[in-house]
Protein backbone atom coordinates (compact mmCIF):
# COMPACT_ATOMS: atom_id res chain seq x y z
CA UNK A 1 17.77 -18.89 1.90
CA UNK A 2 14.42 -19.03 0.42
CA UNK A 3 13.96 -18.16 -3.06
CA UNK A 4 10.67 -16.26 -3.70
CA UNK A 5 8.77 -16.33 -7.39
CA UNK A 6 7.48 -13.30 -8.41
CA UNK A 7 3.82 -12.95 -10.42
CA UNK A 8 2.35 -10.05 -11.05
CA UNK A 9 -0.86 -9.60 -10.24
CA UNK A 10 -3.68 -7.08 -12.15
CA UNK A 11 -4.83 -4.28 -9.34
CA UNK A 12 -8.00 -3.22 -9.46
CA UNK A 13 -8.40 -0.13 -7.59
CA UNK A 14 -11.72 1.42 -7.14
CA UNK A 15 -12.61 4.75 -5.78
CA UNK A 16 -14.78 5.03 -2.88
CA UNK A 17 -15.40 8.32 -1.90
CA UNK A 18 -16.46 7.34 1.56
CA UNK A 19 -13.35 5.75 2.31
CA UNK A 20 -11.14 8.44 0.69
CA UNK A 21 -13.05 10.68 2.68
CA UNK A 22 -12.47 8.63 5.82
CA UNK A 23 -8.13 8.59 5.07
CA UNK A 24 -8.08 11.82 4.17
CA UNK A 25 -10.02 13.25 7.51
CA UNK A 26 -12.55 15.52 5.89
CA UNK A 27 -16.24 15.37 6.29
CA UNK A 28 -17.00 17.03 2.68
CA UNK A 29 -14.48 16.96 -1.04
CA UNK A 30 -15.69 19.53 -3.45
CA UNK A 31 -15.90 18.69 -6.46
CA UNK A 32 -13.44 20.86 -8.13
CA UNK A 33 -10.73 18.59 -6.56
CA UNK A 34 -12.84 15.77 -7.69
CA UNK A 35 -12.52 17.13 -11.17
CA UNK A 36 -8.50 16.86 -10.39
CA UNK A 37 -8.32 13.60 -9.62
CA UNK A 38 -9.67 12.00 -12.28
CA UNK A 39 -7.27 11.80 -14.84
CA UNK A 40 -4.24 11.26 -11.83
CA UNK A 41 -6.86 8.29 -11.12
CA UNK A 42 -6.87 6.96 -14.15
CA UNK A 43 -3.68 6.76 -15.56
CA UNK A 44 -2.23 5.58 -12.33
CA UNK A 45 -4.65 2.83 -12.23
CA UNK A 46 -3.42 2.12 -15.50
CA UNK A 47 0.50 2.50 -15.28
CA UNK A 48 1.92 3.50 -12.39
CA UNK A 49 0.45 0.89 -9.70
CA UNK A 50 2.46 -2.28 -9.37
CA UNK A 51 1.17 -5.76 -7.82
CA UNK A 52 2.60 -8.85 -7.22
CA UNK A 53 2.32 -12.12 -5.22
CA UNK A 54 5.65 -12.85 -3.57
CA UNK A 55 5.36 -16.80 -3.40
CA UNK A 56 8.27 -18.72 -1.17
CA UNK A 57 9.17 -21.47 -3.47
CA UNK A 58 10.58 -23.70 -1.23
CA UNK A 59 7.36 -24.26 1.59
CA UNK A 60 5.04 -22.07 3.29
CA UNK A 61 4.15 -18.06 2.75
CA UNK A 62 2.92 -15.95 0.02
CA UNK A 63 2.93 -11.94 0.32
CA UNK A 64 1.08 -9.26 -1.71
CA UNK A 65 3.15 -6.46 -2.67
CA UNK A 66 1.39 -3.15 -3.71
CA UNK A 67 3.09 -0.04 -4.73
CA UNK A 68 3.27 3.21 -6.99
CA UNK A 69 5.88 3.75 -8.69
CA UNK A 70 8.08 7.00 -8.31
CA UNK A 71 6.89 8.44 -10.86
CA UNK A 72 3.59 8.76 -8.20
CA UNK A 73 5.86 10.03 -5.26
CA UNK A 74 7.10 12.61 -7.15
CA UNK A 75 4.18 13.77 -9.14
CA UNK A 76 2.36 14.07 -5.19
CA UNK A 77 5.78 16.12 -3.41
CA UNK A 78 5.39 18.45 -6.80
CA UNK A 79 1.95 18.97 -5.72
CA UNK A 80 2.62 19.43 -2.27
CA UNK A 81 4.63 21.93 -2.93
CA UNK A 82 2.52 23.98 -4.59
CA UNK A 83 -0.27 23.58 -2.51
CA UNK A 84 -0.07 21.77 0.44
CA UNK A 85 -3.71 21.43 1.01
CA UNK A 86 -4.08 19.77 -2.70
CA UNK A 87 -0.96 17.75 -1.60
CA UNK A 88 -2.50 16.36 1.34
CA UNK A 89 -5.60 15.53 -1.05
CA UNK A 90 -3.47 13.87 -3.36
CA UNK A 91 -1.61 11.74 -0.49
CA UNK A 92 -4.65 10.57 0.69
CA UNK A 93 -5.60 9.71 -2.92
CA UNK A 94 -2.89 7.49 -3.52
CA UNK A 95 -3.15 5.69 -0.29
CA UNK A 96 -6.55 4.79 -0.79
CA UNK A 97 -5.79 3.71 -4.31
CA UNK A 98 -3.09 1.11 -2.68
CA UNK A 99 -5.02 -0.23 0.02
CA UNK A 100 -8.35 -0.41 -2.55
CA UNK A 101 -6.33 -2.36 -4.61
CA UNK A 102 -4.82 -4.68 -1.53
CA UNK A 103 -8.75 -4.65 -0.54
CA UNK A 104 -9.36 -6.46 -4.01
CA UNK A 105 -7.13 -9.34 -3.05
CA UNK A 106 -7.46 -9.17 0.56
CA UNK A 107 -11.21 -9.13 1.17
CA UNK A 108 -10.18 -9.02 5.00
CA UNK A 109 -9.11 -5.71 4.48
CA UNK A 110 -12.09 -4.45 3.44
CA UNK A 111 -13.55 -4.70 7.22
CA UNK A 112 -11.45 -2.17 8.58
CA UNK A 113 -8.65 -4.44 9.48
CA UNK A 114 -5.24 -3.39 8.92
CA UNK A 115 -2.88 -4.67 6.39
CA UNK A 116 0.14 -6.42 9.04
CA UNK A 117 3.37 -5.99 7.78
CA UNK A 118 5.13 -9.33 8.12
CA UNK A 119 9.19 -8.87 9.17
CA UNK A 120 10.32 -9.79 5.62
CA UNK A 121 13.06 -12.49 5.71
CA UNK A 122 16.63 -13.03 3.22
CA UNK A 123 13.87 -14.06 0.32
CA UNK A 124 11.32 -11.46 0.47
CA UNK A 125 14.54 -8.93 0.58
CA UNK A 126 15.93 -10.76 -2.65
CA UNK A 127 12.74 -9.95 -4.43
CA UNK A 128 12.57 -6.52 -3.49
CA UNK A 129 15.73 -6.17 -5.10
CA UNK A 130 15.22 -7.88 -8.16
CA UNK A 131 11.93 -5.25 -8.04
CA UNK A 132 14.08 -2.36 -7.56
CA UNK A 133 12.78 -1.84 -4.02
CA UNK A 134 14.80 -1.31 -1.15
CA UNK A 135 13.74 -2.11 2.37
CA UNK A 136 14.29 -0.14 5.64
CA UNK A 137 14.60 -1.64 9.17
CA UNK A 138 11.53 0.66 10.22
CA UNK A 139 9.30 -0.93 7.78
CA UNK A 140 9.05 1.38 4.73
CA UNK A 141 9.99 0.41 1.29
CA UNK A 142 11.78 3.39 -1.04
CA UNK A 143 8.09 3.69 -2.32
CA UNK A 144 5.89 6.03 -0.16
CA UNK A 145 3.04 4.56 -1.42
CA UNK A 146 3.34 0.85 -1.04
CA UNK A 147 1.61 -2.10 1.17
CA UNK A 148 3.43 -5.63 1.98
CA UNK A 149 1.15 -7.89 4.06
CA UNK A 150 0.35 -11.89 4.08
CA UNK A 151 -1.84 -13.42 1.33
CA UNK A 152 -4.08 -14.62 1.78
CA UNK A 153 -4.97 -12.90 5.08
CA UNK A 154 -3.06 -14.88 8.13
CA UNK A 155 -4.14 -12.18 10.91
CA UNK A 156 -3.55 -8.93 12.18
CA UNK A 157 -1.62 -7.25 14.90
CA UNK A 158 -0.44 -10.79 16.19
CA UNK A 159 1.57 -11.24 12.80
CA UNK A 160 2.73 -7.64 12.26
CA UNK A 161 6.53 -6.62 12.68
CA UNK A 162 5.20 -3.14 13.42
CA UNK A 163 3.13 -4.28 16.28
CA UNK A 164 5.12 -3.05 19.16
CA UNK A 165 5.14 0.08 18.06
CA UNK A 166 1.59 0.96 16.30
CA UNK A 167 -0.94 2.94 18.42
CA UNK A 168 -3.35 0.47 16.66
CA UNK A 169 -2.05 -2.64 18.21
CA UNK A 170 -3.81 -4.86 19.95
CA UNK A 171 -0.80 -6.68 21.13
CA UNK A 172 1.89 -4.36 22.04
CA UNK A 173 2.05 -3.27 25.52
CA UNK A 174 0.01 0.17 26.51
């Protein structure tokens, strides 16, 4: 079984409202909920986003791992619950904060290209243990906000575990 090292990396997440606006499928944010985000922005830029490099140590493959803690997921359902509408908001706050960060080490990603999820062997499942992570044969990690993908970039739908299932794929069969 490979062994993978783990390194954490520094995210550096930056808000771009265009893109934000783009996830979270609205045309105009006022900026009352602007005013809202801010300080969720900034301290979970600051504490509760988690990066690493996954790095096989015995031949080919690195992974970046991006994820907010669950400190995040639960801070966004309390919202949600009070206001769905600000809850939605705040989902589509977080993911943009993952994938800006992913962005940051995945220039690819920046193009519009998605992030492929790569089927994660014996070693990338050790280190999501010894993270505290637990994977699911769907594809989802026990974070809600979290990205795995190849680093550096290595491709898109052709490398993707999800591929025959995404309406995005280019691969799967329509």
């Amino acid at each position: 079984m490979p062994k993978y090292e783990i390194n954490p990396l520094q995210p550096k997440p930056e808000f771009d409202i265009m893109y934000f606006m783009e996830i979270a499928g609205e045309s105009r944010i006022d900026q009352e909920i602007m005013d809202e985000f801010e300080p969720y922005w900034d301290k979970w830029a600051a504490e509760n986003i988690k990066a690493y490099e996954l790095k096989n140590t015995e031949g080919e493959g690195k992974f970046l791992l991006i994820y907010l803690d669950e400190e995040v997921d639960n801070t966004i359902e309390g919202i949600w619950q009070d206001s769905p509408t600000h809850g939605l908001l705040f989902h589509a706050m977080a993911i943009t904060m993952v994938m800006s960060s992913a962005q940051g080490f995945v220039p690819e990603l920046s193009d519009g290209k998605c992030a492929p999820l790569p089927r994660p062997g014996e070693g990338i499942l050790g280190a999501f243990d010894e993270l505290g992570l637990t994977w699911n044969d769907e594809g989802t990690v026990n974070r809600k906000y979290a990205v795995l993908t190849p680093y550096p970039y290595t491709g898109g739908c052709e490398v993707c575990y999800l591929s025959a299932t995404c309406p995005k794929s280019t691969v799967a069969k329509q």
